[in-house]
C-alpha atoms as a PDB file:
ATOM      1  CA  UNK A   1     -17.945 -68.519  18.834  1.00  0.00           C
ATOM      2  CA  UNK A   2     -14.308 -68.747  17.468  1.00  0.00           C
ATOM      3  CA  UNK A   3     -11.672 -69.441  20.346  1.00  0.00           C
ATOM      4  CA  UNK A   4     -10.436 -65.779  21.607  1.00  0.00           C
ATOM      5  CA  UNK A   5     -13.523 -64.479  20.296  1.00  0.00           C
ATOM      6  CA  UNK A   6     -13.900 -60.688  21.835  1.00  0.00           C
ATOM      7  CA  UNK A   7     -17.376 -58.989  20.959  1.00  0.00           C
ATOM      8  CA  UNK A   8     -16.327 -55.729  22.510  1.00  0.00           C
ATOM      9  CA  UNK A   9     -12.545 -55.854  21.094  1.00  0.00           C
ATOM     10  CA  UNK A  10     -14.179 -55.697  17.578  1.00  0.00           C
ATOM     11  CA  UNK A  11     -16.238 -52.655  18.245  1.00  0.00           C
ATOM     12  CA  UNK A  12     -12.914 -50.983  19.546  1.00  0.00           C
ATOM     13  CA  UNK A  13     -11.098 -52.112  16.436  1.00  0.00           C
ATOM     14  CA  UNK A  14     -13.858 -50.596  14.287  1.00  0.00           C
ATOM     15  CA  UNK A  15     -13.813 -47.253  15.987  1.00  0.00           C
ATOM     16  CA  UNK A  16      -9.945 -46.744  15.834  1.00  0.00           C
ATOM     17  CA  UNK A  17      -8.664 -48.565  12.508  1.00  0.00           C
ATOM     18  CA  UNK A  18     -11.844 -48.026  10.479  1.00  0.00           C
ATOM     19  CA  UNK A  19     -12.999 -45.075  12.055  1.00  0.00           C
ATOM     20  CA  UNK A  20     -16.502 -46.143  12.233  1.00  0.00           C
ATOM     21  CA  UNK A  21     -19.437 -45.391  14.312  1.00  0.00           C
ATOM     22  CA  UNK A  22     -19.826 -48.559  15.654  1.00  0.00           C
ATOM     23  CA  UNK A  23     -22.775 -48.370  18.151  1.00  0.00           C
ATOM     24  CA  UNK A  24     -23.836 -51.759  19.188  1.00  0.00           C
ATOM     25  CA  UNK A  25     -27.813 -53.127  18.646  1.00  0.00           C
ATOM     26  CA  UNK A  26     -26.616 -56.279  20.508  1.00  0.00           C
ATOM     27  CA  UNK A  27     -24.859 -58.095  23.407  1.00  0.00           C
ATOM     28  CA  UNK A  28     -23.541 -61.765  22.924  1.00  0.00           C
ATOM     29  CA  UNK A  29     -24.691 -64.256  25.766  1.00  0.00           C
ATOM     30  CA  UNK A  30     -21.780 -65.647  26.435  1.00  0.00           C
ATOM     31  CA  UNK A  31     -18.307 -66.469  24.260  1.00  0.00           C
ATOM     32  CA  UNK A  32     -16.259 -68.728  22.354  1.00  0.00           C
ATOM     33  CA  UNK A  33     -17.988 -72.668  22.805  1.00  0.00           C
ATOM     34  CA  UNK A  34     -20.288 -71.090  25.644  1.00  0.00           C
ATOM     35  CA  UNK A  35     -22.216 -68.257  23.047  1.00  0.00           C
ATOM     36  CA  UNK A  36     -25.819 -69.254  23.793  1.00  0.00           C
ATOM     37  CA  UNK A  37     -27.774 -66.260  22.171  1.00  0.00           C
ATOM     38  CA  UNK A  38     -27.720 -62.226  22.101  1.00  0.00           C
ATOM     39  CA  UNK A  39     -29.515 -59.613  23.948  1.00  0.00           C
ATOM     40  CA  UNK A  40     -31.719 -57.457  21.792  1.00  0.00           C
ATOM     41  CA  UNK A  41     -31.248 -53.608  22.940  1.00  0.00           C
ATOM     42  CA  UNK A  42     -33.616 -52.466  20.578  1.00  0.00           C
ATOM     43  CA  UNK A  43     -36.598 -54.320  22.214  1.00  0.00           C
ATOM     44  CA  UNK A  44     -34.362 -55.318  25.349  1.00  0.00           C
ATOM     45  CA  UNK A  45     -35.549 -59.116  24.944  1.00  0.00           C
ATOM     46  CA  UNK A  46     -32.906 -61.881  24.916  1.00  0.00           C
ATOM     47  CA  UNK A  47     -32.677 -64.599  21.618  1.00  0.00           C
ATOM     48  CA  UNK A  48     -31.415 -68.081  23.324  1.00  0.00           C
ATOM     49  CA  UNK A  49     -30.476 -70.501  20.871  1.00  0.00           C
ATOM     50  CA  UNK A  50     -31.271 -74.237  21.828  1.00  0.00           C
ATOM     51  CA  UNK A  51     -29.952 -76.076  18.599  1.00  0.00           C
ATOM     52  CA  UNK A  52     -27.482 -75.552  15.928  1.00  0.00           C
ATOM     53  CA  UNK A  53     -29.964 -75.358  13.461  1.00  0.00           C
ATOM     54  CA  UNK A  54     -31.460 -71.978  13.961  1.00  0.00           C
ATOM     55  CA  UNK A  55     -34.966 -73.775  14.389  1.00  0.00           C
ATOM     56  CA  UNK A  56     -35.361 -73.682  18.280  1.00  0.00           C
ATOM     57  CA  UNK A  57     -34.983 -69.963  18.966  1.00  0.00           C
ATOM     58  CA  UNK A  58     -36.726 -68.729  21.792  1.00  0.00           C
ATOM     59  CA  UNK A  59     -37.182 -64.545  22.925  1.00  0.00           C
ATOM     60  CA  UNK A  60     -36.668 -64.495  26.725  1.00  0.00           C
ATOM     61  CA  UNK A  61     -36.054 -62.061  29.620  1.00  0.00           C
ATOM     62  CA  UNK A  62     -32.710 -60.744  29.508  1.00  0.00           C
ATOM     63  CA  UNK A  63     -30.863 -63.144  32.374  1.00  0.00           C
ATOM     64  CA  UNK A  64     -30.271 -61.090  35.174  1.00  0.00           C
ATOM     65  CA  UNK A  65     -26.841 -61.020  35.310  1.00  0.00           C
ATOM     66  CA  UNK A  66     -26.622 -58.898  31.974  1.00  0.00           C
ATOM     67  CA  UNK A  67     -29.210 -56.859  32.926  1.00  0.00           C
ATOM     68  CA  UNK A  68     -27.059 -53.590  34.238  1.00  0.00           C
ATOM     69  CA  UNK A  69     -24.814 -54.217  31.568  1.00  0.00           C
ATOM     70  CA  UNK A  70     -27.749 -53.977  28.957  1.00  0.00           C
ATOM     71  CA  UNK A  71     -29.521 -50.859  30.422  1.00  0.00           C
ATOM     72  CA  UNK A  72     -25.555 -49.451  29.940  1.00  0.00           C
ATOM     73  CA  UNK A  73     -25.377 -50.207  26.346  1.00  0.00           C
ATOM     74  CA  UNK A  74     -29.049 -49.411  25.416  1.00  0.00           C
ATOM     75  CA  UNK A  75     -28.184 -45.915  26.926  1.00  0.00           C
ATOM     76  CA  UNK A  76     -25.585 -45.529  24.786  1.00  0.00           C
ATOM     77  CA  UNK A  77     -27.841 -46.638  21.736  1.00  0.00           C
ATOM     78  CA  UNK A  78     -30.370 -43.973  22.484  1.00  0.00           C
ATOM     79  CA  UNK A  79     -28.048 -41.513  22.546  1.00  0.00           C
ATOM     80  CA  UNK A  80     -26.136 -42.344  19.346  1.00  0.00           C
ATOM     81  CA  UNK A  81     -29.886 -42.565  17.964  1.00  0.00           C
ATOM     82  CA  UNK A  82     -31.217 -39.178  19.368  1.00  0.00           C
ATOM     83  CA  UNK A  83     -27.755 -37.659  18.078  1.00  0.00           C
ATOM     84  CA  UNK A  84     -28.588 -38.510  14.558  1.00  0.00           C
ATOM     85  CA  UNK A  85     -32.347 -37.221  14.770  1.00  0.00           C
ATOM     86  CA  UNK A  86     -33.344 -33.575  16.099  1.00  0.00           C
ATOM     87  CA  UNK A  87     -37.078 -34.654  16.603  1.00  0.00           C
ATOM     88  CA  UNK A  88     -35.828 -38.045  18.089  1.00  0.00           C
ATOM     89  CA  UNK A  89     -33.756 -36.441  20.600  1.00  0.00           C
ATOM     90  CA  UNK A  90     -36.319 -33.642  21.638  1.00  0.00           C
ATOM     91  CA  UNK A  91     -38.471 -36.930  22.575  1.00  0.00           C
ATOM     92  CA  UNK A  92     -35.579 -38.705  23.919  1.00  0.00           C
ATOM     93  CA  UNK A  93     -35.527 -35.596  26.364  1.00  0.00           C
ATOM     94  CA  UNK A  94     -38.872 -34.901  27.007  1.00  0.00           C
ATOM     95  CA  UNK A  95     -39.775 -38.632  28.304  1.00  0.00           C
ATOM     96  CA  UNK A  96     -36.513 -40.500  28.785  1.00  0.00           C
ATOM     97  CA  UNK A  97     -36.689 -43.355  26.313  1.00  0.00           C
ATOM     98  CA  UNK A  98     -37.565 -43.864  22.613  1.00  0.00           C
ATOM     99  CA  UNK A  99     -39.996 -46.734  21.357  1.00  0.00           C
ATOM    100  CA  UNK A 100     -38.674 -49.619  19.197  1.00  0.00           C
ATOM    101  CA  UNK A 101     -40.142 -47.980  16.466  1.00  0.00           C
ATOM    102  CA  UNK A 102     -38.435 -44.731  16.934  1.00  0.00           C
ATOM    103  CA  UNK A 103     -35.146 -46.255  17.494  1.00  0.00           C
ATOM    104  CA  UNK A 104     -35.269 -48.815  14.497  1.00  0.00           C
ATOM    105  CA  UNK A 105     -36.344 -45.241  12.456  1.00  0.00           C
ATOM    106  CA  UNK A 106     -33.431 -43.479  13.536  1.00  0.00           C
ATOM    107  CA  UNK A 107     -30.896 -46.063  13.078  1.00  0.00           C
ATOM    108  CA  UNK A 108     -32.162 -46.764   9.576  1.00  0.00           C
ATOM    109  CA  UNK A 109     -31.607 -42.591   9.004  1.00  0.00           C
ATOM    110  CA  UNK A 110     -28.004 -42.643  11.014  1.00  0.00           C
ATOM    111  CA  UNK A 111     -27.194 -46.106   8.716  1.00  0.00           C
ATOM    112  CA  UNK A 112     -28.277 -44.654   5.352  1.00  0.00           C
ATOM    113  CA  UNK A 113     -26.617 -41.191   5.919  1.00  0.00           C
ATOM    114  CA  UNK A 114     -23.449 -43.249   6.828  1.00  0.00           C
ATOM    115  CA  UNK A 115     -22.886 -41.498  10.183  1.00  0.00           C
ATOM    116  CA  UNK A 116     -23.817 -44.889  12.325  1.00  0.00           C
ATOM    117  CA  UNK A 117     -22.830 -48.826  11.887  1.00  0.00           C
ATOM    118  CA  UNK A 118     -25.414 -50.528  13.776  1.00  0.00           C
ATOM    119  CA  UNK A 119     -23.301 -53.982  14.887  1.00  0.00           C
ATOM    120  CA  UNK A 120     -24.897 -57.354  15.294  1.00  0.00           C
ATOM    121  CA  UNK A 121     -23.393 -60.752  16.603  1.00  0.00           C
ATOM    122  CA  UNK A 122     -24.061 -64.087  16.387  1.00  0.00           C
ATOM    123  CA  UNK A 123     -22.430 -67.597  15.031  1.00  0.00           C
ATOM    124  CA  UNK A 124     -23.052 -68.443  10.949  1.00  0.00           C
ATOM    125  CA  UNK A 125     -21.744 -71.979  10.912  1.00  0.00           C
ATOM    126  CA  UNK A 126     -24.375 -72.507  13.846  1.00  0.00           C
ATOM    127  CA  UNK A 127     -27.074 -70.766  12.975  1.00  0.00           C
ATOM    128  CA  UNK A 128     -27.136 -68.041  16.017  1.00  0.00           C
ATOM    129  CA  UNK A 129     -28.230 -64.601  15.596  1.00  0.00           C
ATOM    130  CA  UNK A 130     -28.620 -65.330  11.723  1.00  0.00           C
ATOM    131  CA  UNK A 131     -32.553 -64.248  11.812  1.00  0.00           C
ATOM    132  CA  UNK A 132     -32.075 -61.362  13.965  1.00  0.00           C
ATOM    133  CA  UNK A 133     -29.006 -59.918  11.292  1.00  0.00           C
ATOM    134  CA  UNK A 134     -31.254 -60.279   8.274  1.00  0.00           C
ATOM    135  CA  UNK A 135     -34.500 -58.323  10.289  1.00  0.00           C
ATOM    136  CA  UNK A 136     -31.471 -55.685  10.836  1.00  0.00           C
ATOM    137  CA  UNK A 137     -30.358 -55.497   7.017  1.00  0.00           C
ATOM    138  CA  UNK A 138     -34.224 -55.473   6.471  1.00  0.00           C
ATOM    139  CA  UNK A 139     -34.741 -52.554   8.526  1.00  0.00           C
ATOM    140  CA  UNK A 140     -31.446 -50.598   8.398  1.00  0.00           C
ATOM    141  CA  UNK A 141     -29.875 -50.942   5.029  1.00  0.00           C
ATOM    142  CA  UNK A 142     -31.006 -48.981   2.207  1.00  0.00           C
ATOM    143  CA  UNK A 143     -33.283 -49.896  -0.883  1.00  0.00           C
ATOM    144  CA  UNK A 144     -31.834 -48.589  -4.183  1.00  0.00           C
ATOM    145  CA  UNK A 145     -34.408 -45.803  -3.801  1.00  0.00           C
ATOM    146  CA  UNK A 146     -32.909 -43.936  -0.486  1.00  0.00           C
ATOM    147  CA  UNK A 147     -29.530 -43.727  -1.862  1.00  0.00           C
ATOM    148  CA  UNK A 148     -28.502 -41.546  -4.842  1.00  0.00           C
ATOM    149  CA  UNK A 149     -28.767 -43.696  -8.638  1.00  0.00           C
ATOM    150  CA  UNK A 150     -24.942 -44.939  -9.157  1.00  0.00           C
ATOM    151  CA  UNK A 151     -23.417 -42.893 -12.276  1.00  0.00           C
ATOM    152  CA  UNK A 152     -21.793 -45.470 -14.726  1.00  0.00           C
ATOM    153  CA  UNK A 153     -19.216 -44.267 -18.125  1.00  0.00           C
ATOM    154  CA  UNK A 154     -19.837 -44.200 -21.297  1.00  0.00           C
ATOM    155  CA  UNK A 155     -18.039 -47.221 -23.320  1.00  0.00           C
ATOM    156  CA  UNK A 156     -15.888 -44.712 -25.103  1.00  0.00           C
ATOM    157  CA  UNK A 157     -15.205 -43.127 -21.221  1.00  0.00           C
ATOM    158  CA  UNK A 158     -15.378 -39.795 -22.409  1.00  0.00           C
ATOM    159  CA  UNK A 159     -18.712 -38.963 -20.293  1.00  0.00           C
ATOM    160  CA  UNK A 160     -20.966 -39.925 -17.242  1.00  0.00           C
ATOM    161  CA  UNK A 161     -24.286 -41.824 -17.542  1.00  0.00           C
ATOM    162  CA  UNK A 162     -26.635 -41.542 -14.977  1.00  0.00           C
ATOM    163  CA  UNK A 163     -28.642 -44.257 -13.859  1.00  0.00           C
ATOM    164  CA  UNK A 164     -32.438 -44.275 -12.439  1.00  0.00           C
ATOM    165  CA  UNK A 165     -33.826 -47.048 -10.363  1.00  0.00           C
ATOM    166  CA  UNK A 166     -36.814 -47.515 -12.819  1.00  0.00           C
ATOM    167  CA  UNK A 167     -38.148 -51.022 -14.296  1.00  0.00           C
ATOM    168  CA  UNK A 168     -39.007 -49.069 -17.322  1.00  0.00           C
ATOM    169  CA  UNK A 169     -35.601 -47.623 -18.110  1.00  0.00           C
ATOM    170  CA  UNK A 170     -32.623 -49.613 -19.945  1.00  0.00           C
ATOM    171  CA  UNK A 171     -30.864 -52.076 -18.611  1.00  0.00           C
ATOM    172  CA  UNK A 172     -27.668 -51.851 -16.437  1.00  0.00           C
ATOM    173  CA  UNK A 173     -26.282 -54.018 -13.977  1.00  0.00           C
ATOM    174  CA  UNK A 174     -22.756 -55.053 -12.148  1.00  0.00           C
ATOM    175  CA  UNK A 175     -21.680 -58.560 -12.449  1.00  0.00           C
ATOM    176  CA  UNK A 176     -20.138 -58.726  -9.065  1.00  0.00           C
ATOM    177  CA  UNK A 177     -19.268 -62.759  -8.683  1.00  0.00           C
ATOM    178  CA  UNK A 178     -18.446 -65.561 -11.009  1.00  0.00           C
ATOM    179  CA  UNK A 179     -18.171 -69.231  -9.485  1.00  0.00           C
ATOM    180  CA  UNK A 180     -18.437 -72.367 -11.053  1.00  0.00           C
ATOM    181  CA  UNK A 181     -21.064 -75.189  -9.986  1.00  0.00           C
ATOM    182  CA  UNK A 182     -20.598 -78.614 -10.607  1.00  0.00           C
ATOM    183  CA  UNK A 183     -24.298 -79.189 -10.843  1.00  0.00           C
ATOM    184  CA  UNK A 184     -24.819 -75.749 -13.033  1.00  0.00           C
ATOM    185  CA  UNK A 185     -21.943 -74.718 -14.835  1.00  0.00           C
ATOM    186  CA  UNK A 186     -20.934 -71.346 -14.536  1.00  0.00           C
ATOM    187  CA  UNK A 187     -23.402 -69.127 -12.816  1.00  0.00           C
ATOM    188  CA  UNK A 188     -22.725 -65.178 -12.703  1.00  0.00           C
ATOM    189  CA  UNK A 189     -23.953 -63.410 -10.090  1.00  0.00           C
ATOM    190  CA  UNK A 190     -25.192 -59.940 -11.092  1.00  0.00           C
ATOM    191  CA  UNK A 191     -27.047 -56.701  -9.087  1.00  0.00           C
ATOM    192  CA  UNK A 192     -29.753 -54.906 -11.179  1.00  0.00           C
ATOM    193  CA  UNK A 193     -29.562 -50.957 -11.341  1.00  0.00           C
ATOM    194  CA  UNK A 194     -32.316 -50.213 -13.694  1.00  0.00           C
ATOM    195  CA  UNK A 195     -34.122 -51.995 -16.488  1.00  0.00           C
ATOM    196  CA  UNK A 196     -35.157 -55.417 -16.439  1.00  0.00           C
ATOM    197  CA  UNK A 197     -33.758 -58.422 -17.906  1.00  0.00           C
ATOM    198  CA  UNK A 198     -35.525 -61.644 -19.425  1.00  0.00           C
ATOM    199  CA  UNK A 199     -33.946 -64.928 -20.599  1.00  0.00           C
ATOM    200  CA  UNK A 200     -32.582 -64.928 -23.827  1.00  0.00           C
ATOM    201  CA  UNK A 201     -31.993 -61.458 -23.901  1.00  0.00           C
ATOM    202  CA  UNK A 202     -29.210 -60.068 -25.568  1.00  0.00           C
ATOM    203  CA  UNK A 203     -26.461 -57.170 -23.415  1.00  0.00           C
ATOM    204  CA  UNK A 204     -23.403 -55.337 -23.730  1.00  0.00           C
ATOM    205  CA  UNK A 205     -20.589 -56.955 -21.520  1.00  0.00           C
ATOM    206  CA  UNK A 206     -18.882 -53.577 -21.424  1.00  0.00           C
ATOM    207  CA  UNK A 207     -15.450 -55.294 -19.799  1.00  0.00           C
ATOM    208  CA  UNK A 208     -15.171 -57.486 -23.097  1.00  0.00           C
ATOM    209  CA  UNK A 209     -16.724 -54.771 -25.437  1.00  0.00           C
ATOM    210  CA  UNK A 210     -19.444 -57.840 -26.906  1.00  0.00           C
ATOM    211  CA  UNK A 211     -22.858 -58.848 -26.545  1.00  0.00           C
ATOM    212  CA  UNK A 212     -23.995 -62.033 -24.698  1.00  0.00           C
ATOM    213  CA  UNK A 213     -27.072 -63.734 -24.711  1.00  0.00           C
ATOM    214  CA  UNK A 214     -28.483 -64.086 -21.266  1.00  0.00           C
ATOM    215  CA  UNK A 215     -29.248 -68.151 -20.794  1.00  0.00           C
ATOM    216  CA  UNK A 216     -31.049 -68.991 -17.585  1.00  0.00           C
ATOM    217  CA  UNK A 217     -32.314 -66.816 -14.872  1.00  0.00           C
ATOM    218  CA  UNK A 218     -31.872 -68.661 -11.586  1.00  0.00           C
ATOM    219  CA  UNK A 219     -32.803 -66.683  -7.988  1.00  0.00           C
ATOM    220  CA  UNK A 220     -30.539 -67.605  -4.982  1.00  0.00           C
ATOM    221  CA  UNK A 221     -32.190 -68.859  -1.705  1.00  0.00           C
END
C-alpha cells in the first residue's frame, strides 16, 4: 500500500537478483492508497477488505475486470505446481486443472524442497491479507519434522552433534532475538530443536560458556 508500490516489480526483482522461483498464489486488488484486497488463485475467490482492522473481511467473486488476468496467473501456478509433482502433472494433463487440495499439496512439496517461493501480498500496518499469509505459512512452510534435524558443534568445536526433533531428547535451542520491555525486562526470544524446557531449569549458554537459570516462560500472541 506504500506509494510506488509495484506487486509485479517485486516478483521480477526476486527472479533476477535472488534467483528465486517466485510463482505468485495471489493478485493485489488494486495499489498504493487504493489496495482493497487480493485475489486468491488457489481457490480463485477474491478477499475484500472493508476496515483497517482485519475484522470485516469478506470472500467474493473475483471482480470482473481481473478476471482474464487471474485465469493468466493461475495458469502459470498450475504449471509451476505440476512441474514440481510427476503424479500432479499427469492429472494436470489428463483433466486440465488441479483441485485446491492438489495444488496447496504440491506447493507445500515445491516450498519444502526449496525449488518454489509461493508469494503473498497484502498491507501489515492495515491488516490486509494478514489471515490469508498465515493459512499460507500454515500450509506451505515446513514443521521441524519435513526438513532434515539441524547439526550443532561440540563446545570444544572439534566435532558435529546431531540433533533429533524429539520431546524426549536433550535440550537445544537458538536464541535468535533479545529486546528489552519496559513492562518485562529483558525477554529472549528462543526456537526449540529438541528437548523440552521448564522454568527454573538450568542450560548451557554455549556463546558465554555458563549456565543460566531459565526464569519465566512467556508464549507470544
Amino acid at each position: 500500500d506504500i506509494v510506488g508500490a509495484d506487486f509485479f516489480n517485486v516478483i521480477k526483482m526476486m527472479k533476477d537478483r535472488l534467483g528465486a522461483n517466485a510463482v505468485r498464489i495471489q493478485l493485489p486488488i488494486g495499489a498504493e492508497a487504493d489496495f482493497a484486497g487480493l485475489v486468491d488463485l488457489v481457490n480463485m475467490k477474491a478477499e475484500m477488505y472493508y476496515d483497517n482492522d482485519g475484522v470485516d473481511v469478506r470472500t467474493e467473486e473475483i471482480p470482473e475486470h481481473l478476471r482474464d488476468q487471474a485465469e493468466e496467473y493461475r495458469m502459470l501456478l498450475l504449471d509451476a505446481v505440476a512441474d514440481a509433482d510427476d503424479e500432479l502433472m499427469e492429472k494436470y494433463l489428463e483433466e486440465g486443472d488441479l483441485s485446491a487440495e492438489d495444488i496447496i499439496a504440491g506447493i507445500r512439496k515445491a516450498t519444502i524442497a526449496n525449488t518454489m517461493v509461493p508469494v503473498c501480498c497484502g498491507t501489515s500496518y492495515r491488516n490486509k491479507g494478514i489471515q490469508p499469509l498465515l493459512n499460507a505459512i500454515v500450509d506451505f512452510l515446513p514443521s521441524p519434522l519435513d526438513v532434515p534435524a539441524p547439526v550443532g558443534t561440540s563446545k570444544d568445536g572439534e566435532r558435529e552433534i546431531q540433533t533429533t526433533c524429539s520431546d524426549s531428547e536433550p535440550f537445544a535451542a537458538l536464541a535468535f532475538k533479545i529486546v528489552a520491555d519496559p513492562f518485562v525486562g529483558k525477554l529472549t526470544f528462543f526456537r526449540v530443536y529438541s528437548g523440552v524446557l521448564e522454568k527454573g531449569t538450568t542450560v548451557l549458554n554455549c556463546t558465554k560458556g555458563k549456565t543460566e537459570r531459565m526464569g519465566r516462560i512467556l508464549q507470544m500472541h
